[in-house]
Protein backbone atom coordinates (compact mmCIF):
# COMPACT_ATOMS: atom_id res chain seq x y z
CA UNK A 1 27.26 -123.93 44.28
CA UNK A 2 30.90 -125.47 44.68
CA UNK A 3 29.52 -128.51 42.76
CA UNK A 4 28.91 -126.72 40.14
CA UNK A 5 31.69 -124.32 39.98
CA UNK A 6 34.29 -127.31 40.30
CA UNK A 7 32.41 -129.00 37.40
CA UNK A 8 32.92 -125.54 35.35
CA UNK A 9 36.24 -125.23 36.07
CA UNK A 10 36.91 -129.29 34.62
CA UNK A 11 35.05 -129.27 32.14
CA UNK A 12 37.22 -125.43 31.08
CA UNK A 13 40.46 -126.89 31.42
CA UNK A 14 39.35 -130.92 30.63
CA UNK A 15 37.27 -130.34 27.72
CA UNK A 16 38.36 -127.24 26.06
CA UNK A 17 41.44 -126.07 26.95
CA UNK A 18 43.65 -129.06 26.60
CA UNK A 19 41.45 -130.74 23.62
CA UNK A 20 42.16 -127.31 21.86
CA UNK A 21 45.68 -127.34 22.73
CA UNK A 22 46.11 -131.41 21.38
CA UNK A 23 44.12 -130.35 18.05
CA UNK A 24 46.59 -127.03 18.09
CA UNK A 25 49.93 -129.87 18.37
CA UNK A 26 47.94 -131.81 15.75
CA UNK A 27 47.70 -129.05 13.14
CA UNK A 28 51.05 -128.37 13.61
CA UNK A 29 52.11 -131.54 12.83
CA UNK A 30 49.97 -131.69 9.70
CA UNK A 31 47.92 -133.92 10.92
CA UNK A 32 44.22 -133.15 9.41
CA UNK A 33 41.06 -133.91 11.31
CA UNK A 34 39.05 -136.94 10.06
CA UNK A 35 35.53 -136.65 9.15
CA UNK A 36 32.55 -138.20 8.32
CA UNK A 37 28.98 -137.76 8.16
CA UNK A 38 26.74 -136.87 10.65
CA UNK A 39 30.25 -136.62 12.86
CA UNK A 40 29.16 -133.07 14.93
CA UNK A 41 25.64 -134.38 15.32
CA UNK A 42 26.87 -137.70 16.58
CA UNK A 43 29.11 -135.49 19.35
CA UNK A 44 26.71 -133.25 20.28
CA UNK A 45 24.28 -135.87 21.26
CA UNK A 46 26.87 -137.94 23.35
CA UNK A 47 28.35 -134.71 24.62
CA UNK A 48 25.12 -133.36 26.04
CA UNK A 49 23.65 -137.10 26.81
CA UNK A 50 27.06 -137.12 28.99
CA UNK A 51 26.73 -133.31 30.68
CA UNK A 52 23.57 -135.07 31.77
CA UNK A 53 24.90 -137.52 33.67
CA UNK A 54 27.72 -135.79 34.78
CA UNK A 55 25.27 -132.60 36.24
CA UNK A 56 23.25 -135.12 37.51
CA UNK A 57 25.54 -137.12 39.25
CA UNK A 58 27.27 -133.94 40.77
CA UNK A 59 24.18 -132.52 42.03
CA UNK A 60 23.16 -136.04 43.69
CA UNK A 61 26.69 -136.39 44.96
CA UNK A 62 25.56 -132.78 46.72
CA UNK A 63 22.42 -133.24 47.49
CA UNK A 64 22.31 -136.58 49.34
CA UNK A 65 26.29 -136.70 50.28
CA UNK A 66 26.54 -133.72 51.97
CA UNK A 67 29.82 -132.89 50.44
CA UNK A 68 30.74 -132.14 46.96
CA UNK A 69 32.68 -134.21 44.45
CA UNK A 70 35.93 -132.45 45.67
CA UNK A 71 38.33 -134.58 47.77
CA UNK A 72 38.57 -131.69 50.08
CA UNK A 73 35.46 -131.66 50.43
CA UNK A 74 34.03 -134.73 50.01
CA UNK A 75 30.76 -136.61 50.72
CA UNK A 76 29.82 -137.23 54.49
CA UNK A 77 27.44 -139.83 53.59
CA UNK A 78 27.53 -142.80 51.26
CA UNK A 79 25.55 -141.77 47.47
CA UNK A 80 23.36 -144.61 46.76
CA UNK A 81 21.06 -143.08 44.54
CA UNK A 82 20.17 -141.20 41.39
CA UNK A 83 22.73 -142.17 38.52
CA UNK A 84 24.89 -144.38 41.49
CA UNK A 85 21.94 -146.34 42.29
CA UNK A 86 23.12 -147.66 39.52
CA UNK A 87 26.65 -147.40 38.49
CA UNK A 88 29.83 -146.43 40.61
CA UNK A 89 31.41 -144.10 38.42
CA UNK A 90 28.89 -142.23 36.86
CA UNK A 91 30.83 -138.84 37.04
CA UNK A 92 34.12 -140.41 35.50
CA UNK A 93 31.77 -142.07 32.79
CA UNK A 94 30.19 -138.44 32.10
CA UNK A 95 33.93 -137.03 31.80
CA UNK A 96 35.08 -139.82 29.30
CA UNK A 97 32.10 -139.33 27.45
CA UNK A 98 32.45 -135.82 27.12
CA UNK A 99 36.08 -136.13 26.36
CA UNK A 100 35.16 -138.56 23.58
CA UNK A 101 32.45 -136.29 22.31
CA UNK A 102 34.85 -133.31 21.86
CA UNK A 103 37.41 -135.67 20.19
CA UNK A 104 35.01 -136.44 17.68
CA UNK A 105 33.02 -133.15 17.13
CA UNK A 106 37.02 -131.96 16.61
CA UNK A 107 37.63 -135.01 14.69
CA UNK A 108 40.96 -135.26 16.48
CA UNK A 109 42.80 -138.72 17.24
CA UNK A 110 44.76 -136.89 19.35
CA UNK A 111 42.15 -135.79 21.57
CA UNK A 112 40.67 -139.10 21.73
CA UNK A 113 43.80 -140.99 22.61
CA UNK A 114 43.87 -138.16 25.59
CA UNK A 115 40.22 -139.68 26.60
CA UNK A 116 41.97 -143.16 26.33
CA UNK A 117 44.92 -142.48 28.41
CA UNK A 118 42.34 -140.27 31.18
CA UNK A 119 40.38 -143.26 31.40
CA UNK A 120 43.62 -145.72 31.66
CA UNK A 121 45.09 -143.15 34.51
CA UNK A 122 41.76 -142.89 36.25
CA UNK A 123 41.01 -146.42 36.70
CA UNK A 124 44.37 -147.88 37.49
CA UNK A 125 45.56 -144.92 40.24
CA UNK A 126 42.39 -142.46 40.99
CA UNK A 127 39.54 -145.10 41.78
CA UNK A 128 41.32 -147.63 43.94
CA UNK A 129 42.29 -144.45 46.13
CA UNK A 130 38.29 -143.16 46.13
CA UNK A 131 37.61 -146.92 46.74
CA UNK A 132 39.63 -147.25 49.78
CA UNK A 133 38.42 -143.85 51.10
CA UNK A 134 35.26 -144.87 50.66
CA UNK A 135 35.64 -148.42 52.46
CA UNK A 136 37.36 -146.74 55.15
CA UNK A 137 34.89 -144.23 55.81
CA UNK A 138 31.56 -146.38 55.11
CA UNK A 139 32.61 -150.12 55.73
CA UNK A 140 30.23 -152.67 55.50
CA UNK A 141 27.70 -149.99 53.87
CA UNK A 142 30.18 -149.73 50.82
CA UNK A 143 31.03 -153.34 50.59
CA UNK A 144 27.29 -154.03 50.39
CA UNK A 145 27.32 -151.43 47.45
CA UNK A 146 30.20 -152.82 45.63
CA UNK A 147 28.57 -155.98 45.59
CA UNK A 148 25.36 -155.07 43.30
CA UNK A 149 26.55 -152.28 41.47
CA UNK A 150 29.32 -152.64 39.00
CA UNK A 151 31.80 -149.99 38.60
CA UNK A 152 32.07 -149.43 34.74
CA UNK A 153 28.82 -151.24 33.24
CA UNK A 154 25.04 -149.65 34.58
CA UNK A 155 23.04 -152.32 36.83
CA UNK A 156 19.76 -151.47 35.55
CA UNK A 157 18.14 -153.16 38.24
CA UNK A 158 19.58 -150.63 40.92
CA UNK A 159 20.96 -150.88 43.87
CA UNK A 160 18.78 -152.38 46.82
CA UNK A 161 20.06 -151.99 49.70
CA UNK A 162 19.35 -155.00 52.23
């Protein structure tokens, strides 16, 4: 239940509120939203393709951590499987995507220069402080991890843990 309610209350303020409020600034400024065919189709499908993922990867995260997403309350045990069996970052990959697919059902540059930035932010200062909680709290387990399964780019073979 807290898995889910954190993951309404980002995707509230991360996907609507603050997309809404860039595409507000944008209008303001003039700036019209590009289009082209087949553009809210195209979203919709990465958008709920993405929600997939990302409601997957929550509920695993749950399920099999013992914990939720939330640093404050996070995992107890190391998430090997589901969508990390064969990614790291599955949840940040489902947010991006989302933000991208809101972008471009919007058809706001804007928007997707937020998803740009997000995913600049993220990776430089958020993951290598998950990745040294992690190694801190699982050791050897998470090194062993790290070591098959990439952190940006699915491992379709999986993880296999030795």
């Amino acid at each position: 239940m807290k898995t889910m309610l954190q993951t309404s209350v980002f995707w509230s303020i991360f996907l609507w509120i603050l997309p809404v409020g860039i595409q507000h600034i944008e209008s303001g400024m003039g700036l019209n939203p590009f289009e082209f065919a087949g553009q809210k189709h195209v979203a919709v499908v990465i958008f709920v393709c993405a929600s997939v993922l990302g409601l997957a990867s929550g509920l695993t995260m749950s399920a099999r951590g013992v914990g939720t997403p939330l640093p404050l309350d996070c995992p107890q045990k190391l998430v090997v499987t589901g969508p990390y069996r064969y990614v790291r970052n599955p949840m940040a990959i489902a947010g991006l995507s989302q933000g991208f697919a809101v972008g471009l059902g919007l058809g706001s540059i804007g928007v997707i220069l937020y998803v740009v930035i997000g995913m600049f932010v993220w990776n430089q200062w958020v993951r290598p402080i998950e990745e040294l909680d992690l190694l801190n709290r699982f050791q050897q387990a998470y090194t062993e991890y790290c070591g098959q399964v990439r952190c940006w780019i699915p491992n379709f073979d999986g993880y296999q843990p030795k």
